[in-house]
PDB file of N, CA and C in Angstrom:
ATOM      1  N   UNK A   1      15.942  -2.373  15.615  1.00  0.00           N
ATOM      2  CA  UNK A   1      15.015  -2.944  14.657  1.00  0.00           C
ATOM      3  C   UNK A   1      13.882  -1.940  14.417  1.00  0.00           C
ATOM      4  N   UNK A   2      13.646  -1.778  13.343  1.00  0.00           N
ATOM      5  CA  UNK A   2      12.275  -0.421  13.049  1.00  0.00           C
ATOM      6  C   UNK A   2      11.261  -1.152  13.337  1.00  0.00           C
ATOM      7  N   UNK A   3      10.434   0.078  14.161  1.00  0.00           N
ATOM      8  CA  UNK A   3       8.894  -0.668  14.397  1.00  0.00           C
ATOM      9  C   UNK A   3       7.896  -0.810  13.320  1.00  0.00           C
ATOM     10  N   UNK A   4       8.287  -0.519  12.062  1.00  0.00           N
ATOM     11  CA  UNK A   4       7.455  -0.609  10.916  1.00  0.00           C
ATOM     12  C   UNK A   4       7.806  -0.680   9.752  1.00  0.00           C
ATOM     13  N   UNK A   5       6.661  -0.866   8.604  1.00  0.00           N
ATOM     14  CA  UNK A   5       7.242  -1.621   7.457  1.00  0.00           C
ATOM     15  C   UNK A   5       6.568  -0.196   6.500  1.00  0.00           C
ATOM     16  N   UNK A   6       7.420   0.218   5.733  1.00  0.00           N
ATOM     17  CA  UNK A   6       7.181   1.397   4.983  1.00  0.00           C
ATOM     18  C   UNK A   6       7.746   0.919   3.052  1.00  0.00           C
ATOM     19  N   UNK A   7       6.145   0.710   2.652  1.00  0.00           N
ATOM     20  CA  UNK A   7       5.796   1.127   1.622  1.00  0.00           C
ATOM     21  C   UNK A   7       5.660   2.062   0.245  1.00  0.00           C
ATOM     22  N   UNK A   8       6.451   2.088  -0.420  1.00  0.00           N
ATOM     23  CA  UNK A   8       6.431   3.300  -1.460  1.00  0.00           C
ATOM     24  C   UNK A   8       6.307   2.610  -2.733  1.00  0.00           C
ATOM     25  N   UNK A   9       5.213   3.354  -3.820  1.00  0.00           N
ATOM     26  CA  UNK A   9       4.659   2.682  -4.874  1.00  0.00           C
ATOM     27  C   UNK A   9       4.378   4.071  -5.660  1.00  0.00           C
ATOM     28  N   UNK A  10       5.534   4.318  -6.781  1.00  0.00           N
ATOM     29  CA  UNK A  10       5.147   5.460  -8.175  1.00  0.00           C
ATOM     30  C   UNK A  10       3.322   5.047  -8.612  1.00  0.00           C
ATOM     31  N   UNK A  11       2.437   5.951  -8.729  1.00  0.00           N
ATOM     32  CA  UNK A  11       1.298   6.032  -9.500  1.00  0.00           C
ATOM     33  C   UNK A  11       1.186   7.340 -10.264  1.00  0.00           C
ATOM     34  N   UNK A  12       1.864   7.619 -11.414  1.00  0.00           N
ATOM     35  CA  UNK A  12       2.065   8.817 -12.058  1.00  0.00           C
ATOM     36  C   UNK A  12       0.647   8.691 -12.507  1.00  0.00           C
ATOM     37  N   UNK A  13       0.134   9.693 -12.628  1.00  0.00           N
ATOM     38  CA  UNK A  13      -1.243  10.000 -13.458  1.00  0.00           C
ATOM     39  C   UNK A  13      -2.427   9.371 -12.740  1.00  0.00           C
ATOM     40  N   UNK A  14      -2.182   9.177 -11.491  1.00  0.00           N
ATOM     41  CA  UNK A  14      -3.448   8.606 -10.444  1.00  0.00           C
ATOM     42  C   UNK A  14      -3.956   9.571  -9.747  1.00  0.00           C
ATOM     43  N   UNK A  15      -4.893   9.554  -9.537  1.00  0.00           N
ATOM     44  CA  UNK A  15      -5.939  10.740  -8.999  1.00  0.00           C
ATOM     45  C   UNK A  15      -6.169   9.900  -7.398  1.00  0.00           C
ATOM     46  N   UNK A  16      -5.956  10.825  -6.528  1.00  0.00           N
ATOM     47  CA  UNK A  16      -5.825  10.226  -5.073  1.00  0.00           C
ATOM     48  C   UNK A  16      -7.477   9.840  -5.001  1.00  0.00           C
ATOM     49  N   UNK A  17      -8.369   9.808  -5.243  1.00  0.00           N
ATOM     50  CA  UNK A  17      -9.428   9.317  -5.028  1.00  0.00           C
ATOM     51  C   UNK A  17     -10.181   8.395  -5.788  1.00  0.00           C
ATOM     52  N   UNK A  18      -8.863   8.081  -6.708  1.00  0.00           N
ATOM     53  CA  UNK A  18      -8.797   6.357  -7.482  1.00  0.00           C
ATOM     54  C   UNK A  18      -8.085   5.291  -7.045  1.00  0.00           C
ATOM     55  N   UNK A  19      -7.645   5.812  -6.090  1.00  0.00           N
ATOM     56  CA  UNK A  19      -6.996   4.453  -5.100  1.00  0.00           C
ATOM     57  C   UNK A  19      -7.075   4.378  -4.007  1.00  0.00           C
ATOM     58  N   UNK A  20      -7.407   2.751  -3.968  1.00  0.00           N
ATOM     59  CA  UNK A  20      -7.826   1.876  -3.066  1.00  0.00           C
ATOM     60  C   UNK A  20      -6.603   1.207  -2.083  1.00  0.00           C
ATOM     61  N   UNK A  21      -6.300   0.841  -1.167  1.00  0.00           N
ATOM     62  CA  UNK A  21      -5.943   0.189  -0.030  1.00  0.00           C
ATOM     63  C   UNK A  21      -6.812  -0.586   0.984  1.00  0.00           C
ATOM     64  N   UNK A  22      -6.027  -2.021   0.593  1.00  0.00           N
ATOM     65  CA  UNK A  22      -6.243  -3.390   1.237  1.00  0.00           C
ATOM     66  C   UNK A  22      -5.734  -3.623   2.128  1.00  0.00           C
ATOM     67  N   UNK A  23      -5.820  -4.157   3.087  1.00  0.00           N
ATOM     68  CA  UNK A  23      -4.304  -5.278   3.684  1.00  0.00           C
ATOM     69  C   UNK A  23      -4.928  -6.288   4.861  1.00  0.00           C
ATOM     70  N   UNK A  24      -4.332  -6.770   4.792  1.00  0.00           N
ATOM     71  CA  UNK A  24      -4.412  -7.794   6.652  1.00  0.00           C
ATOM     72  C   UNK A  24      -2.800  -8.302   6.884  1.00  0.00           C
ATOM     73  N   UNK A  25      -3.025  -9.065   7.854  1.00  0.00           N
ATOM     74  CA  UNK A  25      -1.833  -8.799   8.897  1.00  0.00           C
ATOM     75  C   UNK A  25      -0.182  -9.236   8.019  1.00  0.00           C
ATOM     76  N   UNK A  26      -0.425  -9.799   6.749  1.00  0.00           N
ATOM     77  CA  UNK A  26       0.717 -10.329   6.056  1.00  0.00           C
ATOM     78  C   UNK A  26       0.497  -9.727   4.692  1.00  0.00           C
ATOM     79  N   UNK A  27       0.003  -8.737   4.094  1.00  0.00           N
ATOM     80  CA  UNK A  27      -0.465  -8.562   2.831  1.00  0.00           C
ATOM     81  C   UNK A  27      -0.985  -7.243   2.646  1.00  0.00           C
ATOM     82  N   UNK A  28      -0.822  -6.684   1.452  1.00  0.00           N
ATOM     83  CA  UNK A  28      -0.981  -4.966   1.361  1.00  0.00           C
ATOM     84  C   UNK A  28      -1.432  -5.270  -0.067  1.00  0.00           C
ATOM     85  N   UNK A  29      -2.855  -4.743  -0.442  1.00  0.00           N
ATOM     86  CA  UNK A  29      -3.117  -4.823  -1.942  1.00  0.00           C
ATOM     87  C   UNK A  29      -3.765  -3.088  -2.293  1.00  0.00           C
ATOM     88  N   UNK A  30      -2.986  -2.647  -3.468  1.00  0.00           N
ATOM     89  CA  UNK A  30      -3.064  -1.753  -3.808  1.00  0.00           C
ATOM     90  C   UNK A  30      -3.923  -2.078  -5.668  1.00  0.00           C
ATOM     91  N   UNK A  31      -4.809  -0.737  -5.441  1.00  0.00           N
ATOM     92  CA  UNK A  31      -5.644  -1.083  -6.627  1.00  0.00           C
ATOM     93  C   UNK A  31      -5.595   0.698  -7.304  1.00  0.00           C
ATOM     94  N   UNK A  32      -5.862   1.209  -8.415  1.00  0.00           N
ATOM     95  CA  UNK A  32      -5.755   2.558  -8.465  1.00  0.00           C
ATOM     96  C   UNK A  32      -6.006   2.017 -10.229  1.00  0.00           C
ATOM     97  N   UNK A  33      -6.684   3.625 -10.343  1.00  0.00           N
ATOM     98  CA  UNK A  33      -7.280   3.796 -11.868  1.00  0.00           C
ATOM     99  C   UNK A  33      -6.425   5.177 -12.621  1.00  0.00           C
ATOM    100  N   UNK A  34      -5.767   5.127 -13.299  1.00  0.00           N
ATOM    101  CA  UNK A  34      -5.104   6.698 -14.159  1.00  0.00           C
ATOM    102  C   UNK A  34      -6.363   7.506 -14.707  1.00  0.00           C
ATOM    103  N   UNK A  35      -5.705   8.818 -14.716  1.00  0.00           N
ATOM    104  CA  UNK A  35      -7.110   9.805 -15.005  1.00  0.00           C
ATOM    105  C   UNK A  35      -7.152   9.104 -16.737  1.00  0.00           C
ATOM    106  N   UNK A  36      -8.140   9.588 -17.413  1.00  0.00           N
ATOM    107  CA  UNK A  36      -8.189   9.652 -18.993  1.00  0.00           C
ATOM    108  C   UNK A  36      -7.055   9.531 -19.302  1.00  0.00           C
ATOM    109  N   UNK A  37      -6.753   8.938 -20.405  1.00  0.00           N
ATOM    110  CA  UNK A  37      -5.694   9.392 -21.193  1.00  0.00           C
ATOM    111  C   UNK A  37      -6.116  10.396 -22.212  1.00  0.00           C
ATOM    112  N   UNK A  38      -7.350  10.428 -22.655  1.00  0.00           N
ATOM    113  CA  UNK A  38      -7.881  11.452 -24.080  1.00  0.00           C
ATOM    114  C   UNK A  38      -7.996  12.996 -23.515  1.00  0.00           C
ATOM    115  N   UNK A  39      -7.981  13.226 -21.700  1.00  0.00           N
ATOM    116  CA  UNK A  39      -7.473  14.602 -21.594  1.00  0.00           C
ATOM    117  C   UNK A  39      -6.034  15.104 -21.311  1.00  0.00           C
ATOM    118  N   UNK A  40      -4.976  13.854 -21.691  1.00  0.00           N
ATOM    119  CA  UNK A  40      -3.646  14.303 -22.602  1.00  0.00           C
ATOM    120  C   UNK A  40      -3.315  15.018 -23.573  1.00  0.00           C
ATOM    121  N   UNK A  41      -2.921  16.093 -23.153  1.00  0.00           N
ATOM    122  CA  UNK A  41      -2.313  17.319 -24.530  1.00  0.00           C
ATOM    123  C   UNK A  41      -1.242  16.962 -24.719  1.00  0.00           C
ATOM    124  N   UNK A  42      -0.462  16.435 -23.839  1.00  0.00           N
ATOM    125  CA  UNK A  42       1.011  16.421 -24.758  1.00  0.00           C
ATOM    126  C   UNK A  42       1.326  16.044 -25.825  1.00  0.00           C
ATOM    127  N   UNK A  43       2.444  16.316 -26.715  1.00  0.00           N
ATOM    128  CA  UNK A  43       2.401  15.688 -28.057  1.00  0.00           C
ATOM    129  C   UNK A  43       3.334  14.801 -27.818  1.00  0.00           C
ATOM    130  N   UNK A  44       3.966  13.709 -26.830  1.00  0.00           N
ATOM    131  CA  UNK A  44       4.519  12.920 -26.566  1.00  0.00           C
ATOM    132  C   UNK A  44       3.775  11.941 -25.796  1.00  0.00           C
ATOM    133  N   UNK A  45       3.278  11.073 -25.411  1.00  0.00           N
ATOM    134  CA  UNK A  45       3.144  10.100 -24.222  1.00  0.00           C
ATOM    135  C   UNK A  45       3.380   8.681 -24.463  1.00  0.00           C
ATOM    136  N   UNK A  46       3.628   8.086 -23.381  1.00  0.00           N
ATOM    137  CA  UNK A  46       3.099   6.850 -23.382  1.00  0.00           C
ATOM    138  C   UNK A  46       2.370   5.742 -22.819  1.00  0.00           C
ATOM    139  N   UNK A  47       1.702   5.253 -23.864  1.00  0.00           N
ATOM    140  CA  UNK A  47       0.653   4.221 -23.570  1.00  0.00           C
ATOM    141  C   UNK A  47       0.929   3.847 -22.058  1.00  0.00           C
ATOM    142  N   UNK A  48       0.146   3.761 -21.098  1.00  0.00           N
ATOM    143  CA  UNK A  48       0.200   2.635 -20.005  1.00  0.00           C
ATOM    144  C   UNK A  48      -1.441   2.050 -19.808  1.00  0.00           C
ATOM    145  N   UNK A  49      -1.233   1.180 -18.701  1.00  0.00           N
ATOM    146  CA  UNK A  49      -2.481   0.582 -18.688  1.00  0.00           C
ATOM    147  C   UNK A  49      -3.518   1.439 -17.646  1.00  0.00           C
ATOM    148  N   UNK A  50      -4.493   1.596 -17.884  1.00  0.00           N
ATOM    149  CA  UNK A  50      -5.612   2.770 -16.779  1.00  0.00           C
ATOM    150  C   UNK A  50      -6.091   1.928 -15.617  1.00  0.00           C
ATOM    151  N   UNK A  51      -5.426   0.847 -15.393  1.00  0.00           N
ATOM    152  CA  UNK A  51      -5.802   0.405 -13.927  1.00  0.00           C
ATOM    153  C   UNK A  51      -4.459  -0.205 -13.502  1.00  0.00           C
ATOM    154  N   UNK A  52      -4.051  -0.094 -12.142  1.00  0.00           N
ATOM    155  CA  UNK A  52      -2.750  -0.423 -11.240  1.00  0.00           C
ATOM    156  C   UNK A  52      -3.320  -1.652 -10.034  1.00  0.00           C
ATOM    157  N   UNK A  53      -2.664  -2.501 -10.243  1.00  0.00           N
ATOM    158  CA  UNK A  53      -3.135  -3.779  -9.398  1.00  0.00           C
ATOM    159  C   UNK A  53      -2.191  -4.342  -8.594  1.00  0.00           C
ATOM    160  N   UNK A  54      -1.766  -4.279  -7.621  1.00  0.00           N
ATOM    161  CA  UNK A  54      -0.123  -4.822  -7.084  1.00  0.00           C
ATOM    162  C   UNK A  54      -0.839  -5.753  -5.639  1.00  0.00           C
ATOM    163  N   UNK A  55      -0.152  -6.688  -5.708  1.00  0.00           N
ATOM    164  CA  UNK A  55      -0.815  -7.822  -4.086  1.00  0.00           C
ATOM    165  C   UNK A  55       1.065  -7.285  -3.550  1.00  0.00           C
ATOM    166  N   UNK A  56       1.611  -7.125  -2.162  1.00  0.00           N
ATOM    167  CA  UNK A  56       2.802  -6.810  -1.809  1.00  0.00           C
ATOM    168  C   UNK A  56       2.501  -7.995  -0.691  1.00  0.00           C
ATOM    169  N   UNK A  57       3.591  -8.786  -0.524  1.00  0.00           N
ATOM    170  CA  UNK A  57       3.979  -9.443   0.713  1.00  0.00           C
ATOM    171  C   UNK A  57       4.506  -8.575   1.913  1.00  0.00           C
ATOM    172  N   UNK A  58       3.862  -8.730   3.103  1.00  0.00           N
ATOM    173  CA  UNK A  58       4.308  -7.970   4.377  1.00  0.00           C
ATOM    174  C   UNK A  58       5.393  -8.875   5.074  1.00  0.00           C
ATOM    175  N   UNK A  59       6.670  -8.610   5.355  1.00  0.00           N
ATOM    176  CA  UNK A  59       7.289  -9.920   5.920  1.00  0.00           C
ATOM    177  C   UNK A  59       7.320  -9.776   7.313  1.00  0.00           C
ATOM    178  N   UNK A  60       6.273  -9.191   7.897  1.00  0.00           N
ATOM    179  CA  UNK A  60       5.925  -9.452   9.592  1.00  0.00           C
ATOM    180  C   UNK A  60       4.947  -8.648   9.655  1.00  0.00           C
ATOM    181  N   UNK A  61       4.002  -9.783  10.701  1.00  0.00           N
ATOM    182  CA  UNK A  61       2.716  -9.186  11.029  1.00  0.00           C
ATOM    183  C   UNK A  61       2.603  -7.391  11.237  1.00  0.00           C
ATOM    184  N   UNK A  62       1.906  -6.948  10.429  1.00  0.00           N
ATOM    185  CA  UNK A  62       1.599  -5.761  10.611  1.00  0.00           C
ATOM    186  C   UNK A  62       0.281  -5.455  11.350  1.00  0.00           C
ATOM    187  N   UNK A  63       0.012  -4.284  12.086  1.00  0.00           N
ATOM    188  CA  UNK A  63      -1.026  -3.439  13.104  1.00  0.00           C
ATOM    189  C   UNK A  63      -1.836  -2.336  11.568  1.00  0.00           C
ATOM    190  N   UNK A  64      -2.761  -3.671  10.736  1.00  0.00           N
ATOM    191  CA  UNK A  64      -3.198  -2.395  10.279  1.00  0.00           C
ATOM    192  C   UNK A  64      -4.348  -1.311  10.580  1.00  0.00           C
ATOM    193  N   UNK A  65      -4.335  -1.460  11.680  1.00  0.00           N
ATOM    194  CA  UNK A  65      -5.553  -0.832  12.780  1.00  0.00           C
ATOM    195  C   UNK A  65      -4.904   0.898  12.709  1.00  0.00           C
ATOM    196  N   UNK A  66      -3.777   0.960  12.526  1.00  0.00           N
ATOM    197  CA  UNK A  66      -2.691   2.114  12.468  1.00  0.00           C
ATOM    198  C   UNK A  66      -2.035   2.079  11.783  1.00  0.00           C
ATOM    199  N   UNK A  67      -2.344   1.754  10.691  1.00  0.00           N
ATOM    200  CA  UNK A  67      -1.585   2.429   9.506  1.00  0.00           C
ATOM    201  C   UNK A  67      -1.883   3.507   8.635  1.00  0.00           C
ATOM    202  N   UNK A  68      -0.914   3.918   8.685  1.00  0.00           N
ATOM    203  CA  UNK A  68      -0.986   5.799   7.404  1.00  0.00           C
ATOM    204  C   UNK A  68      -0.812   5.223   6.033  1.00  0.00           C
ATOM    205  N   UNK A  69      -1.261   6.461   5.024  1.00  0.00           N
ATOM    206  CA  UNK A  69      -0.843   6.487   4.355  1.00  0.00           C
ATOM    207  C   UNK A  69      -1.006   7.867   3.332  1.00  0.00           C
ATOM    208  N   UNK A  70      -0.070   8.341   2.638  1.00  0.00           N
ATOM    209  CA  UNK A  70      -0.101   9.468   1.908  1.00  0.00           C
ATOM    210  C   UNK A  70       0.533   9.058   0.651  1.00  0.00           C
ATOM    211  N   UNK A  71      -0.021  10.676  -0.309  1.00  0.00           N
ATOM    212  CA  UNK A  71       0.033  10.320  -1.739  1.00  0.00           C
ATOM    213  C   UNK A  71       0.417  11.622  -2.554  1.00  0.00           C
ATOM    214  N   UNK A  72       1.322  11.929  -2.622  1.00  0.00           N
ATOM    215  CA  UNK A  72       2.089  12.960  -2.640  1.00  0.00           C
ATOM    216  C   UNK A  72       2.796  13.152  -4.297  1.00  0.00           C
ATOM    217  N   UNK A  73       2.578  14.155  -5.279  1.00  0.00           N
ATOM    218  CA  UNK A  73       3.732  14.072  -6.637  1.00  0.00           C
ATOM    219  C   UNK A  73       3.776  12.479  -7.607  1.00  0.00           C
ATOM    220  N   UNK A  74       2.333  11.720  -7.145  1.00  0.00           N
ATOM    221  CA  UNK A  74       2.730  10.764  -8.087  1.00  0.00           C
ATOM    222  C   UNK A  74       2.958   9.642  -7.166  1.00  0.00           C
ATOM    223  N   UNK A  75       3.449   9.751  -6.022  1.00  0.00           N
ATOM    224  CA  UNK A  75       4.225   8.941  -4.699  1.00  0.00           C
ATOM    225  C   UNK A  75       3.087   8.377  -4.047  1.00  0.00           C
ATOM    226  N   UNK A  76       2.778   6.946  -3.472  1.00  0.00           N
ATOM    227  CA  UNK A  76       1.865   6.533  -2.024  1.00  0.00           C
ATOM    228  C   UNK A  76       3.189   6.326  -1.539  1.00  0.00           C
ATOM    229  N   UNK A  77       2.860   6.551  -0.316  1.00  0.00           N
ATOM    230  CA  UNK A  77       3.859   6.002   1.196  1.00  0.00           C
ATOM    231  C   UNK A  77       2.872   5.329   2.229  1.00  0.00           C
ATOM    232  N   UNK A  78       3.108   4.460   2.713  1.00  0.00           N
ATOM    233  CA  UNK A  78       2.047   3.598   3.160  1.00  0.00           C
ATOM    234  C   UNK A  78       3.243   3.020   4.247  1.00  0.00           C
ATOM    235  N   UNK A  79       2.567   3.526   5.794  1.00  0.00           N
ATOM    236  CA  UNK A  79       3.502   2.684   6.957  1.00  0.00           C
ATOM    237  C   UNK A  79       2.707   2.170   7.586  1.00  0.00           C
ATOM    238  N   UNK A  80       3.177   0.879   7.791  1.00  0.00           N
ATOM    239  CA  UNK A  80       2.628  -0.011   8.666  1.00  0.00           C
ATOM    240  C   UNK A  80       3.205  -0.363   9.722  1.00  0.00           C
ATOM    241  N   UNK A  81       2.926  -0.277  11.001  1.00  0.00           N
ATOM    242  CA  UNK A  81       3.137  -0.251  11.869  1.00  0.00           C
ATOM    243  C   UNK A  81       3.349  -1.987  12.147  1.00  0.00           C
ATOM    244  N   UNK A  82       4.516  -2.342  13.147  1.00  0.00           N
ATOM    245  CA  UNK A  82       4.578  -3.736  12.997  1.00  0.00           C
ATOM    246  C   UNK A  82       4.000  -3.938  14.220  1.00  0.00           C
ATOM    247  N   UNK A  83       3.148  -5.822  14.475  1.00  0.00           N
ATOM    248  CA  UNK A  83       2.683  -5.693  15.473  1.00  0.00           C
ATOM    249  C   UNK A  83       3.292  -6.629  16.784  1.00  0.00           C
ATOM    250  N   UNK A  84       3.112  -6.228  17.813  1.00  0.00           N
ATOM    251  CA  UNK A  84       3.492  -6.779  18.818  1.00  0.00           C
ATOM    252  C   UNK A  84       3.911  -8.185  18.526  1.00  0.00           C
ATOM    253  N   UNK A  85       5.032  -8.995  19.404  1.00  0.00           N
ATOM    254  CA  UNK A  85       5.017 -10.168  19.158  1.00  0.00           C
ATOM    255  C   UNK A  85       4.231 -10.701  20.494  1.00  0.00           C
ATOM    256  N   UNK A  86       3.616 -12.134  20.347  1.00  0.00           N
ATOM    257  CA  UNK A  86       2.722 -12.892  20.866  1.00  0.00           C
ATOM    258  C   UNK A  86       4.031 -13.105  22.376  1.00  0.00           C
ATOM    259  N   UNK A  87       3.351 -13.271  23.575  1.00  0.00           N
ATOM    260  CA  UNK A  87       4.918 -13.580  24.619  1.00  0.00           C
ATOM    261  C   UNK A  87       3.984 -15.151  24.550  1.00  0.00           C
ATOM    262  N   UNK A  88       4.928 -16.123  24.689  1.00  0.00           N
ATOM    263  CA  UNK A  88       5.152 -17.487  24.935  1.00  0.00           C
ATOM    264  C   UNK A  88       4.586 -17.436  26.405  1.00  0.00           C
ATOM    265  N   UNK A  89       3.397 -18.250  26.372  1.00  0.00           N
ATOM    266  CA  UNK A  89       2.426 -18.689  27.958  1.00  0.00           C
ATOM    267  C   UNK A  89       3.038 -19.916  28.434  1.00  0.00           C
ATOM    268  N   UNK A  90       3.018 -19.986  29.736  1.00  0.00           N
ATOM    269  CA  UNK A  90       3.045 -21.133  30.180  1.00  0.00           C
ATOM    270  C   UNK A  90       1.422 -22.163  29.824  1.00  0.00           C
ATOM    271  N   UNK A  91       0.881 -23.182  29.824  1.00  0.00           N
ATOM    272  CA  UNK A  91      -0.432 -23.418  29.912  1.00  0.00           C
ATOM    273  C   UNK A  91      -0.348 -24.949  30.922  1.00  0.00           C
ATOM    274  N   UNK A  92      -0.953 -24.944  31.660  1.00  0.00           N
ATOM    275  CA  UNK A  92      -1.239 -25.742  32.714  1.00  0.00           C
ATOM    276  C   UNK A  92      -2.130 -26.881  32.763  1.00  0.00           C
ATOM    277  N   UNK A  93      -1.938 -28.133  32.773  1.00  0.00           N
ATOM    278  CA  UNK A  93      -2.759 -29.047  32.362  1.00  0.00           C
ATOM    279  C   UNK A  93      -3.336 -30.037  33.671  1.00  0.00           C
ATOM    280  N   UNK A  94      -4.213 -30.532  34.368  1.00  0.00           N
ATOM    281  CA  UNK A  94      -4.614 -31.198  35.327  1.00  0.00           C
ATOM    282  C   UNK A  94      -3.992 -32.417  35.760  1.00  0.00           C
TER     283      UNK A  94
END
């Protein structure tokens, strides 16, 4: 079973210091802004929207005390480390 939950999210035209990272122990929210579009030269593009908003479901508690993340060609990779499971106590009553 992998000890972690690994994340990958395209942000073409995002400037690594326009995005944001959220999370707690069930939930990863990613927020990010595209550079200008008006310092586009190409004579082709297309329209997208200049802000990126995504809420991601975690499907097991994640350790985000230790989590990475990098942003590479357009690419985030975002690992989250999964966290320990709770061990079942005995509890003792009078």
């Amino acid at each position: 079973m992998p000890d972690r939950v690994r994340v990958f999210a395209d942000l073409p035209g995002c400037d690594r210091d326009r995005i944001q990272l959220r999370a707690n122990d069930n939930q990863l929210r990613i927020e990010a802004e595209r550079e200008d579009p008006v310092n586009d030269r190409r004579a082709h593009r297309h329209e997208r929207a200049p802000t990126i908003e995504r809420t991601i479901d975690i499907p097991t508690r994640a350790n985000i005390d230790e989590a990475e993340a990098a942003y590479e060609n357009g690419v985030l990779r975002i690992d989250l480390p999964k966290r320990e499971e709770e061990k079942e106590r005995t509890i003792g009553f009078e």
